[in-house]
PDB file of N, CA and C in Angstrom:
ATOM      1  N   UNK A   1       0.844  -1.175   0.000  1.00  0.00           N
ATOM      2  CA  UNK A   1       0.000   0.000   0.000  1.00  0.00           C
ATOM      3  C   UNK A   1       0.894   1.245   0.000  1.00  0.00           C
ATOM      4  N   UNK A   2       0.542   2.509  -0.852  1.00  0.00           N
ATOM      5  CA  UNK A   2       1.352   3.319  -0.748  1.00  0.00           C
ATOM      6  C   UNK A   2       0.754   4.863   0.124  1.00  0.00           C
ATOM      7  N   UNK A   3       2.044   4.949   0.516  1.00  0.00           N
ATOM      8  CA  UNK A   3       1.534   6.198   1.686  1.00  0.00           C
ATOM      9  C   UNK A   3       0.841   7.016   1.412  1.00  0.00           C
ATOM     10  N   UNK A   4       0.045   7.927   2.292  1.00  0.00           N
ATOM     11  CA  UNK A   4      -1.317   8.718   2.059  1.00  0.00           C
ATOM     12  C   UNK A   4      -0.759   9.757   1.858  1.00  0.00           C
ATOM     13  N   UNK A   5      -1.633  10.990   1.303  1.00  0.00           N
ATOM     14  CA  UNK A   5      -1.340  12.101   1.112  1.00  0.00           C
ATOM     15  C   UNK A   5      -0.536  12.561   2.723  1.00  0.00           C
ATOM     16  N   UNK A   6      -0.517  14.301   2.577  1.00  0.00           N
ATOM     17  CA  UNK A   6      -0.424  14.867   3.369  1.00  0.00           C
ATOM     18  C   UNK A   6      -1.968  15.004   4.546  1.00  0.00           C
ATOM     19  N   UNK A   7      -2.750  15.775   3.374  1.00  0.00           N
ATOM     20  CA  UNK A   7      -4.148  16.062   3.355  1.00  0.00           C
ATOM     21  C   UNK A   7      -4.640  14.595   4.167  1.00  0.00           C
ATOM     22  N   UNK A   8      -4.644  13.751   3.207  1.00  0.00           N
ATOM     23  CA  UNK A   8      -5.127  12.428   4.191  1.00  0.00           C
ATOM     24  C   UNK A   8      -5.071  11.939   5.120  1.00  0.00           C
ATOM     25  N   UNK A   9      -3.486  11.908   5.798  1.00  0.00           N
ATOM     26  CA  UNK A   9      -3.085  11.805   6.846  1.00  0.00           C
ATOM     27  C   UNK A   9      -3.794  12.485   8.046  1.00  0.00           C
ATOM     28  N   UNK A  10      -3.694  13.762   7.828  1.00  0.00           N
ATOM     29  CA  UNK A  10      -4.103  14.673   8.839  1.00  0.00           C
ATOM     30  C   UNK A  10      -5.739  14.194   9.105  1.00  0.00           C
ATOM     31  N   UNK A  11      -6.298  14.088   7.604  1.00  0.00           N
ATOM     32  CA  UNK A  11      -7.257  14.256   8.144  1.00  0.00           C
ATOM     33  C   UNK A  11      -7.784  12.559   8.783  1.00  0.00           C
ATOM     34  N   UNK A  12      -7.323  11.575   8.391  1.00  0.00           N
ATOM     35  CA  UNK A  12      -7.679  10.383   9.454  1.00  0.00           C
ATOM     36  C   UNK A  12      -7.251  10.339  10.817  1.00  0.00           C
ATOM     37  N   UNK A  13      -6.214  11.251  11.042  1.00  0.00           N
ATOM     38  CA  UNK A  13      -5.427  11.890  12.284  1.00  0.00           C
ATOM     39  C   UNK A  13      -6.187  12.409  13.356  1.00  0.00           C
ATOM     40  N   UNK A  14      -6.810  13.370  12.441  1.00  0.00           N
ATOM     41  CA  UNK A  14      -8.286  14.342  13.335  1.00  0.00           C
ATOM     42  C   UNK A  14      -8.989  13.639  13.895  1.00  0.00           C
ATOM     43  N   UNK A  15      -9.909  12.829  12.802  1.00  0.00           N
ATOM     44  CA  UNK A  15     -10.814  12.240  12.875  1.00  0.00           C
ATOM     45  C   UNK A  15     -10.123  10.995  14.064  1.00  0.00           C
ATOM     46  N   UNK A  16      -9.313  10.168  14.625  1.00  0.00           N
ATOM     47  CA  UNK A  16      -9.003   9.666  15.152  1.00  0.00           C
ATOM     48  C   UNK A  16      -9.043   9.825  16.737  1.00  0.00           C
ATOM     49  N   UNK A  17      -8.148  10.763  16.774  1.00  0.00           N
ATOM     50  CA  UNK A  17      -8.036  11.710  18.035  1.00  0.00           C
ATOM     51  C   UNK A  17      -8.527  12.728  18.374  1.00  0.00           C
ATOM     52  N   UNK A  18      -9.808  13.467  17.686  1.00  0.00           N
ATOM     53  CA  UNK A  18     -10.843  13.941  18.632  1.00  0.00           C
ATOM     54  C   UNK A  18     -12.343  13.493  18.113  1.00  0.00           C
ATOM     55  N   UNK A  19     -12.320  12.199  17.709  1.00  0.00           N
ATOM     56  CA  UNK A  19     -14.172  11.697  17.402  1.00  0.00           C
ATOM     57  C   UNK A  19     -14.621  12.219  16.832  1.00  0.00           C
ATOM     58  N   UNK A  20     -14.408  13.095  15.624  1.00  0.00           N
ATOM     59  CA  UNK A  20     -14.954  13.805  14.722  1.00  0.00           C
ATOM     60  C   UNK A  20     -15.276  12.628  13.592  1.00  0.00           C
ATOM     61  N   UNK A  21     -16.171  12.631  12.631  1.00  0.00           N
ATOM     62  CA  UNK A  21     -16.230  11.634  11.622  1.00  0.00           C
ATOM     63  C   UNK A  21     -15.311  12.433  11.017  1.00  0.00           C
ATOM     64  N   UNK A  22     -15.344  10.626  10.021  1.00  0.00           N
ATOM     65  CA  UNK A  22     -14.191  11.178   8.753  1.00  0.00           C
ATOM     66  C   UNK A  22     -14.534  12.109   7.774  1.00  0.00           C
ATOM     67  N   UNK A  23     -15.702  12.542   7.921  1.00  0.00           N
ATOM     68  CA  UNK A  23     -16.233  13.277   6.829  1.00  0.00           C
ATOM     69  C   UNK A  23     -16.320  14.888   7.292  1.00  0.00           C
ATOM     70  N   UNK A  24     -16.400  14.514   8.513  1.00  0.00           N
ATOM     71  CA  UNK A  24     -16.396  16.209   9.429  1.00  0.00           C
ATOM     72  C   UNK A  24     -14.826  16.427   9.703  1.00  0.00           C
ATOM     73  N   UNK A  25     -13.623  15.470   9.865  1.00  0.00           N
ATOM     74  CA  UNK A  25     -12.784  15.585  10.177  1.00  0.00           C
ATOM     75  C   UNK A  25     -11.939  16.129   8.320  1.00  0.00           C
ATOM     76  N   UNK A  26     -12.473  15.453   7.725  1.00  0.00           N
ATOM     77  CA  UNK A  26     -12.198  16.364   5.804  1.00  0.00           C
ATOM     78  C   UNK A  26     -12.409  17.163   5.802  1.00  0.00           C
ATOM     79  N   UNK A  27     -13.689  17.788   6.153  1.00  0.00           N
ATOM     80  CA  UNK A  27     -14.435  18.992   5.835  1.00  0.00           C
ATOM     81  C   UNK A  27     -13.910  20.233   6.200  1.00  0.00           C
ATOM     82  N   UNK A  28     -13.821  19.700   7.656  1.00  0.00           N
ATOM     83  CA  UNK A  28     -12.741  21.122   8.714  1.00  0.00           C
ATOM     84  C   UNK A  28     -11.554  21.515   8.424  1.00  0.00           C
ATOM     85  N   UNK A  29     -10.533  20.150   8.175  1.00  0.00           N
ATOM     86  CA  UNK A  29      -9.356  20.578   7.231  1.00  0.00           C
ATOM     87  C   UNK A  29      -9.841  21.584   6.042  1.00  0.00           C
ATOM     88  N   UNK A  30     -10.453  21.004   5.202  1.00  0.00           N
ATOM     89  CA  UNK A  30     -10.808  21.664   3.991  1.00  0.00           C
ATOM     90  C   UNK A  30     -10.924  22.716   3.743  1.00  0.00           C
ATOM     91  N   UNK A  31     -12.093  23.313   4.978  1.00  0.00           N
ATOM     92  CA  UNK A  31     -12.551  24.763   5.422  1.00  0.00           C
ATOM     93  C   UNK A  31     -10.966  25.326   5.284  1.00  0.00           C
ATOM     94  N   UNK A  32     -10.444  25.171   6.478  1.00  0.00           N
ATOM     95  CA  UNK A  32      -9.183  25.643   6.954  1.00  0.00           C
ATOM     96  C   UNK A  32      -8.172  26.146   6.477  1.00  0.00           C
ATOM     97  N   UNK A  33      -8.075  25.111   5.368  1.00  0.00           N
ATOM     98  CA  UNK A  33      -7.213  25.524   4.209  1.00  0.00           C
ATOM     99  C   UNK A  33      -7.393  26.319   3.257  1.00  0.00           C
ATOM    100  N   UNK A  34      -8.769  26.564   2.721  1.00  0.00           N
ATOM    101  CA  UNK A  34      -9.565  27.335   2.051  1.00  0.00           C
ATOM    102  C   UNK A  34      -9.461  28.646   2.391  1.00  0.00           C
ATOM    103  N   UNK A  35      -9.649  28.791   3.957  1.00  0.00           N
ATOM    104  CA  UNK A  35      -9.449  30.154   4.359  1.00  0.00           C
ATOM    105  C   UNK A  35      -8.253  30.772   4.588  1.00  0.00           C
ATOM    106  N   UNK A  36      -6.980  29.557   4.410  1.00  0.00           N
ATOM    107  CA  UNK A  36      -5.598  30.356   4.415  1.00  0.00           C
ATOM    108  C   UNK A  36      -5.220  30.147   2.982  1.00  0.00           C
ATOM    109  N   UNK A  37      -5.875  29.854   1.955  1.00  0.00           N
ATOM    110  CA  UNK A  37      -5.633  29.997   0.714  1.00  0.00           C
ATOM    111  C   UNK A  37      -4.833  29.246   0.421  1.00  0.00           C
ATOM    112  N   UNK A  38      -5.269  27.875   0.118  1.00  0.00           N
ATOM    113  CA  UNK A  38      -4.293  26.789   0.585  1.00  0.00           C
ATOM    114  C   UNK A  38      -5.074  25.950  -0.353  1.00  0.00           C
ATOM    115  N   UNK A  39      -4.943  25.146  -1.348  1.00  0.00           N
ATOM    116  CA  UNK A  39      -5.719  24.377  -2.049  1.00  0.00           C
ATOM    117  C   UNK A  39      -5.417  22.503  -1.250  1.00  0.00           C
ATOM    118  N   UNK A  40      -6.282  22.262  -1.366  1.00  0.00           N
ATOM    119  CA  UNK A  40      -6.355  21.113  -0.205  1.00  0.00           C
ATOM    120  C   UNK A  40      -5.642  19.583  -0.771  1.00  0.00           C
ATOM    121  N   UNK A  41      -5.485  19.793  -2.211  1.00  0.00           N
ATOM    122  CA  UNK A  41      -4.962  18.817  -3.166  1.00  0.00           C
ATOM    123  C   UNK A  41      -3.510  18.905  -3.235  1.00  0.00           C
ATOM    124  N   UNK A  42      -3.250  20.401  -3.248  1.00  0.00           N
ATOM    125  CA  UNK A  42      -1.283  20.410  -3.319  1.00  0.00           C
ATOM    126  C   UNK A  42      -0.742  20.722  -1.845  1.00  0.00           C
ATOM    127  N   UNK A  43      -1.254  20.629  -0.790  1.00  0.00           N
ATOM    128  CA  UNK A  43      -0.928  20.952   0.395  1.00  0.00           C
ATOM    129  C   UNK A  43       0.163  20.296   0.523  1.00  0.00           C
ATOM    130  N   UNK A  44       1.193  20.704   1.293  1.00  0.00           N
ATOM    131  CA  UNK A  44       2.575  19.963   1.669  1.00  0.00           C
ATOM    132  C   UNK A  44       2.576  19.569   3.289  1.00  0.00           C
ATOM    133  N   UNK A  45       3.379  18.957   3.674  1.00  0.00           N
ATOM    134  CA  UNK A  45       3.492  18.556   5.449  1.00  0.00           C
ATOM    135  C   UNK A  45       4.043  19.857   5.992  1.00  0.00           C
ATOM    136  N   UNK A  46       4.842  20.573   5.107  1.00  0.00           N
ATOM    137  CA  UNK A  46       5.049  21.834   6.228  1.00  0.00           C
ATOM    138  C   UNK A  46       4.260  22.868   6.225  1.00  0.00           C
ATOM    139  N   UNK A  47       3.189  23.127   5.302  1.00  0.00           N
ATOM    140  CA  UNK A  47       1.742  24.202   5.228  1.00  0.00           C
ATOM    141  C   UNK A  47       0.754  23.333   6.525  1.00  0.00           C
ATOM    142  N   UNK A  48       0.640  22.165   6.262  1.00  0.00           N
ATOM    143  CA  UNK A  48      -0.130  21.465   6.825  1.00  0.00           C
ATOM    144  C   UNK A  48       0.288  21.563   8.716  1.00  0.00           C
ATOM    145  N   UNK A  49       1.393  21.716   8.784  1.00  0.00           N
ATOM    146  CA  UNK A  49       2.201  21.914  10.185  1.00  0.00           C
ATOM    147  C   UNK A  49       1.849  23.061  10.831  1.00  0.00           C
ATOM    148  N   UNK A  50       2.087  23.993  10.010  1.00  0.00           N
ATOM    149  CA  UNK A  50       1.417  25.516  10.479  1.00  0.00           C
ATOM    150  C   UNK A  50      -0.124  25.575  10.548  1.00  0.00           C
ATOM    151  N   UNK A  51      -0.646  24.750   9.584  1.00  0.00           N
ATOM    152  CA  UNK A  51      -2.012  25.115  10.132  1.00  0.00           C
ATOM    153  C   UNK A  51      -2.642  24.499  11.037  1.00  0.00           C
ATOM    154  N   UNK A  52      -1.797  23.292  11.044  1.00  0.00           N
ATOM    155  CA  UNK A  52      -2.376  22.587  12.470  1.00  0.00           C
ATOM    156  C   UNK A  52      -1.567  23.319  13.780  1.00  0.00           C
ATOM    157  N   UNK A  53      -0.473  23.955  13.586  1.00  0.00           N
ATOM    158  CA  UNK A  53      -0.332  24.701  14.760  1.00  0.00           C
ATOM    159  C   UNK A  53      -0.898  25.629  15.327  1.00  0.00           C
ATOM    160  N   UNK A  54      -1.392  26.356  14.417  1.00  0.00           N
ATOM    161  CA  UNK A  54      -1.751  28.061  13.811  1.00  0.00           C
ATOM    162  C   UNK A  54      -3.388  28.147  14.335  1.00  0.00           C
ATOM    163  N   UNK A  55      -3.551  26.924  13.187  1.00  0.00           N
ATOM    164  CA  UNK A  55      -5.631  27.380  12.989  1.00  0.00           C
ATOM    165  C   UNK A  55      -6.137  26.589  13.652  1.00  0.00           C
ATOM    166  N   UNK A  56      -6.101  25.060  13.258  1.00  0.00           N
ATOM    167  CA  UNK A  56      -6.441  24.000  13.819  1.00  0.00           C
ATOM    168  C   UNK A  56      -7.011  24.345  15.602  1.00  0.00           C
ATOM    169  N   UNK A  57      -6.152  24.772  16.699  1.00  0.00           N
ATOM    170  CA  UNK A  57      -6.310  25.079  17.782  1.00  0.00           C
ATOM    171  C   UNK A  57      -7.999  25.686  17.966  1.00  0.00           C
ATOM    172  N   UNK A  58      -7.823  26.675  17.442  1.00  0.00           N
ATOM    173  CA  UNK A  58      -9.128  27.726  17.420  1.00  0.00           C
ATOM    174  C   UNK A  58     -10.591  26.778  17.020  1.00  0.00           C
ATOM    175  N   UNK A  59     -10.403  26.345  15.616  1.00  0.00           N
ATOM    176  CA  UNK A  59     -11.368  25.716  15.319  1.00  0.00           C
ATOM    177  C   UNK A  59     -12.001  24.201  16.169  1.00  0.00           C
ATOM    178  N   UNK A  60     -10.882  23.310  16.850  1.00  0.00           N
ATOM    179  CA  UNK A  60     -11.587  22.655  17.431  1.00  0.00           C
ATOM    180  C   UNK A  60     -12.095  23.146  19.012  1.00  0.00           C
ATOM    181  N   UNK A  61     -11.718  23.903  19.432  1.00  0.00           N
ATOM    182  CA  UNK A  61     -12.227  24.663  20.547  1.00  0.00           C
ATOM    183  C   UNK A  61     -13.776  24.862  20.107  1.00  0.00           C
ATOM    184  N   UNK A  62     -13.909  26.081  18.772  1.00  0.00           N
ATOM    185  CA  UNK A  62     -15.509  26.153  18.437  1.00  0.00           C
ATOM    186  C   UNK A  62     -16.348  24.629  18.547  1.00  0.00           C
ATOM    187  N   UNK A  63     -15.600  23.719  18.179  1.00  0.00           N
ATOM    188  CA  UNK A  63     -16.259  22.230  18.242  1.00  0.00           C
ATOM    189  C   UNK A  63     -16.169  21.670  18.942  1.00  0.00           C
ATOM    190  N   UNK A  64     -15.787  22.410  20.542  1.00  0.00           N
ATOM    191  CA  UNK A  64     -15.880  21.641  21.557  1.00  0.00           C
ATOM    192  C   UNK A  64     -14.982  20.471  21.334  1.00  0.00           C
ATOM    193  N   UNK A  65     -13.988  20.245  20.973  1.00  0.00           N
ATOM    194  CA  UNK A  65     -13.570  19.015  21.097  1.00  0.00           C
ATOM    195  C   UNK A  65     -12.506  18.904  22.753  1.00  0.00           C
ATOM    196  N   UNK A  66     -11.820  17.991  23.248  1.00  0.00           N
ATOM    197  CA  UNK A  66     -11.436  18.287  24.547  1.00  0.00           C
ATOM    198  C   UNK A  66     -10.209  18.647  24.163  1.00  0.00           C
ATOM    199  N   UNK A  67      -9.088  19.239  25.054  1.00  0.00           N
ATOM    200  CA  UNK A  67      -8.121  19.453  24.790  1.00  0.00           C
ATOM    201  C   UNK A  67      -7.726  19.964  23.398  1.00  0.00           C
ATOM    202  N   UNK A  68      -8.095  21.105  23.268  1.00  0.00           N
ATOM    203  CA  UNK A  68      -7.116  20.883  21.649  1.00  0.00           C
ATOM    204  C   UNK A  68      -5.683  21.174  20.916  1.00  0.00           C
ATOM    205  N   UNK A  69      -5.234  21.897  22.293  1.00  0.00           N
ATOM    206  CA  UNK A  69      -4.027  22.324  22.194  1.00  0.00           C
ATOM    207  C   UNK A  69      -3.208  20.994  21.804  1.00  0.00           C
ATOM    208  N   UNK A  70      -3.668  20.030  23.242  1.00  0.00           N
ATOM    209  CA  UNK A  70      -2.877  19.114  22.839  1.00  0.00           C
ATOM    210  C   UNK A  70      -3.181  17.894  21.800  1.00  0.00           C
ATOM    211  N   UNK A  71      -4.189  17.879  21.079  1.00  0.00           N
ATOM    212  CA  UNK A  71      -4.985  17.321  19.780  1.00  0.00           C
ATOM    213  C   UNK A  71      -3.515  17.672  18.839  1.00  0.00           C
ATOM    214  N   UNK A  72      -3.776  19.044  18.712  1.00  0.00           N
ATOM    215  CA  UNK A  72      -2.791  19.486  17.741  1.00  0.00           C
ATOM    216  C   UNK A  72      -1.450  19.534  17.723  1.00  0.00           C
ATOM    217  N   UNK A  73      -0.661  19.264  19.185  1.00  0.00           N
ATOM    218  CA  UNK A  73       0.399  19.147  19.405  1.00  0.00           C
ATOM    219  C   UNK A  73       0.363  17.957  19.222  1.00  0.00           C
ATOM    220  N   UNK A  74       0.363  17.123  19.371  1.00  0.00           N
ATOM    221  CA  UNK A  74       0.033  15.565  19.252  1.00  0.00           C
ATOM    222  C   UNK A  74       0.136  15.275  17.658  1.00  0.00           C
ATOM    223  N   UNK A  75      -0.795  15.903  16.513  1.00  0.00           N
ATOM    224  CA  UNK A  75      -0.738  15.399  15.441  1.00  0.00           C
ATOM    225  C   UNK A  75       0.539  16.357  14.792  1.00  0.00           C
ATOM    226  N   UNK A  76       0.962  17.518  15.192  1.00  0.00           N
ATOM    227  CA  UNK A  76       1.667  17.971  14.641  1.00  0.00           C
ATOM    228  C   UNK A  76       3.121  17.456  14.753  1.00  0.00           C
ATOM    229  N   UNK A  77       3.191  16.589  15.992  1.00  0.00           N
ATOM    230  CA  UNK A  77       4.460  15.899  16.185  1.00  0.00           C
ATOM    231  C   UNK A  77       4.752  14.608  15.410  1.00  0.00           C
ATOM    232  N   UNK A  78       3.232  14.140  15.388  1.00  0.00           N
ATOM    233  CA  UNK A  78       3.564  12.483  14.668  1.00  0.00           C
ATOM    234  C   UNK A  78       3.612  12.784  13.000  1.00  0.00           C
ATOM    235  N   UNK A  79       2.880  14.177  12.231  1.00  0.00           N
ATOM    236  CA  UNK A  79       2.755  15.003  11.031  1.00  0.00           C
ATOM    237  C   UNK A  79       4.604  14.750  10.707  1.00  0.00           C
ATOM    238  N   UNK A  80       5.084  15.080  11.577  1.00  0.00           N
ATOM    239  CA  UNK A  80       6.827  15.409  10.978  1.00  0.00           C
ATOM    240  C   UNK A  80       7.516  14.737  10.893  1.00  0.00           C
ATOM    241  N   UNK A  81       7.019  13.184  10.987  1.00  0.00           N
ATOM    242  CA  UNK A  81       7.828  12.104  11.036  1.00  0.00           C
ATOM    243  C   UNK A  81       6.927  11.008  10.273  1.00  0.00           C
ATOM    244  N   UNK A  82       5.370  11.232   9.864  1.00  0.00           N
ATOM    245  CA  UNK A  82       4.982  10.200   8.809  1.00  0.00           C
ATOM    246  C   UNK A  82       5.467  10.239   7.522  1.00  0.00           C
ATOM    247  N   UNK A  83       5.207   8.907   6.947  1.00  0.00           N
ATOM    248  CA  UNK A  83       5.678   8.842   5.471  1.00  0.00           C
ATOM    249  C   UNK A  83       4.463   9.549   4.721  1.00  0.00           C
ATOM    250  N   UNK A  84       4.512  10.047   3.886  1.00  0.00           N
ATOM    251  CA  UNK A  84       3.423  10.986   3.043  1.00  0.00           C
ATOM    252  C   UNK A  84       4.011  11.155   1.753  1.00  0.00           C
ATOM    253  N   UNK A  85       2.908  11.117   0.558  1.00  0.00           N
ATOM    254  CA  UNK A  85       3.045  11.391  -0.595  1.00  0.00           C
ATOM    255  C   UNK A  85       3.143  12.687  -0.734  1.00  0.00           C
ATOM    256  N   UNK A  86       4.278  12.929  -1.693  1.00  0.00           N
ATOM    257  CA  UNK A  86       4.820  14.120  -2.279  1.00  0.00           C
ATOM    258  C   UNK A  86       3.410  14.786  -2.767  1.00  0.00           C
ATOM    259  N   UNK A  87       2.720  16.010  -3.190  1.00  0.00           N
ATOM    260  CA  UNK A  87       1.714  15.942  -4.065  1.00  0.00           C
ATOM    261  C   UNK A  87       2.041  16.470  -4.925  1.00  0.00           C
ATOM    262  N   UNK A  88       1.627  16.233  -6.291  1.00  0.00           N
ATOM    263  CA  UNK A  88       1.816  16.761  -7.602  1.00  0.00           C
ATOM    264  C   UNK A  88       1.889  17.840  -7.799  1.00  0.00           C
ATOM    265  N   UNK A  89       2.743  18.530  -8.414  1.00  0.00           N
ATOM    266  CA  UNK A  89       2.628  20.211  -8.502  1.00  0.00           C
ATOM    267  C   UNK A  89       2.858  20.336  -9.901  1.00  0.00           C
ATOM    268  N   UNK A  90       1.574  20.717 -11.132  1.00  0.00           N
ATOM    269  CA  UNK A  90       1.710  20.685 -12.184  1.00  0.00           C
ATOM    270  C   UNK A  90       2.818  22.014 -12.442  1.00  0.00           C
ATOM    271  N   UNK A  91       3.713  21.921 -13.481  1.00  0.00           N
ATOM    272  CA  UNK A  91       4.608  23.022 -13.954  1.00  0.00           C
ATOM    273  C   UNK A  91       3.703  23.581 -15.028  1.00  0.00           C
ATOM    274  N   UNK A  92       4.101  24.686 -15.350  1.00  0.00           N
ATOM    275  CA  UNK A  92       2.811  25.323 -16.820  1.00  0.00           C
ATOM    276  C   UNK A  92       3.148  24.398 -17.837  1.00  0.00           C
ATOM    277  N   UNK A  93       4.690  24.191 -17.844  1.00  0.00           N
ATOM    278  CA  UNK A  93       4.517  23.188 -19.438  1.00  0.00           C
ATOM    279  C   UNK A  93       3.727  21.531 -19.331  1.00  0.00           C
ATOM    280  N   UNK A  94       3.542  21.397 -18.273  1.00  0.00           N
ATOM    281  CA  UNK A  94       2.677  20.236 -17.700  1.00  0.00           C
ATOM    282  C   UNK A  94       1.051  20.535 -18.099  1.00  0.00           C
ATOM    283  N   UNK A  95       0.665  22.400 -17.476  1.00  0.00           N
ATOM    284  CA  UNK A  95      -0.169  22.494 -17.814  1.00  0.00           C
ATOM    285  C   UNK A  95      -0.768  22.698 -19.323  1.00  0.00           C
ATOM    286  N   UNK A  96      -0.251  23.550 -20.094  1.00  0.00           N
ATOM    287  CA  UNK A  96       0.001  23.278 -21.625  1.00  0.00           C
ATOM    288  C   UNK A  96       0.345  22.345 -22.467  1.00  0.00           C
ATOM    289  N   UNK A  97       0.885  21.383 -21.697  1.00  0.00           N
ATOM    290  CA  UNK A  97       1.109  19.555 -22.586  1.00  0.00           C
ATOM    291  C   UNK A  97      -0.241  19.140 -22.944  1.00  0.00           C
ATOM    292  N   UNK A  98      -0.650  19.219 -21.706  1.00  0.00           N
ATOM    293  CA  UNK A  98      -2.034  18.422 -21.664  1.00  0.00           C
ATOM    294  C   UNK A  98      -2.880  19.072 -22.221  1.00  0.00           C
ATOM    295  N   UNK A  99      -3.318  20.599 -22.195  1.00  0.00           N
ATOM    296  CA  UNK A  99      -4.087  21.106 -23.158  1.00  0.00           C
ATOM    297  C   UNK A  99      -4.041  20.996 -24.429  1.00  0.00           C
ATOM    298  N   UNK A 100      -2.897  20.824 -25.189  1.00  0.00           N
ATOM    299  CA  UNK A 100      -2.406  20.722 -26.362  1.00  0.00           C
ATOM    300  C   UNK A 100      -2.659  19.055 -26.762  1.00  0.00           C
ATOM    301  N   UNK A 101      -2.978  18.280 -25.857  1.00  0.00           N
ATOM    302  CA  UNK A 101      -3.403  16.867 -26.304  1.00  0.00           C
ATOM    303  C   UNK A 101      -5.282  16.971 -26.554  1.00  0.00           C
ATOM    304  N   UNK A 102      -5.774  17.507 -25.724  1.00  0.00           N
ATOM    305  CA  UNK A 102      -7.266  18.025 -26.502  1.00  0.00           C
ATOM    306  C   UNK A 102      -7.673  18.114 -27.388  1.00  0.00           C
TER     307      UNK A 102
END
């Protein structure tokens, strides 16, 4: 099996360690990233680090979840040492190859 995204990670991470479903535990990432202008597909482990340091905190507080300081200290420590897929970062001539095959 090959290693999960960044994005993925985190978010089975969430969803793990504070009982959020997996679908609420996507979603919130998603939000999150959205609002730091962050596209949720090319995210890297070190964007993903800051926002679980950064944002993450705040938002599970609104959701009541327990502890979240240490939620996020917790995933942000095991975040810097999982294996994770690189994510694709199209180059323009990547993006123009492929248009030009159309």
């Amino acid at each position: 099996m090959s290693a999960p995204s960044a994005f993925d990670w985190v978010s089975d991470e969430l969803a793990r360690r504070t009982g959020l479903s997996d679908l609420e535990a996507r979603g919130t990432l998603r939000l999150l990233l959205k609002d730091a202008g962050i596209d949720s597909k090319l995210v890297n482990r070190s964007q993903l680090i800051v926002v679980v340091a950064r944002l993450l905190p705040a938002t599970l507080t609104k959701l009541r979840v327990p502890d979240p300081r240490a939620v996020c200290d917790q995933i942000g420590q095991a975040l810097q040492s999982a294996e994770l897929l690189q994510p694709h970062q199209s180059s323009p001539e990547d993006v123009f190859g492929r248009l030009g095959r159309r």
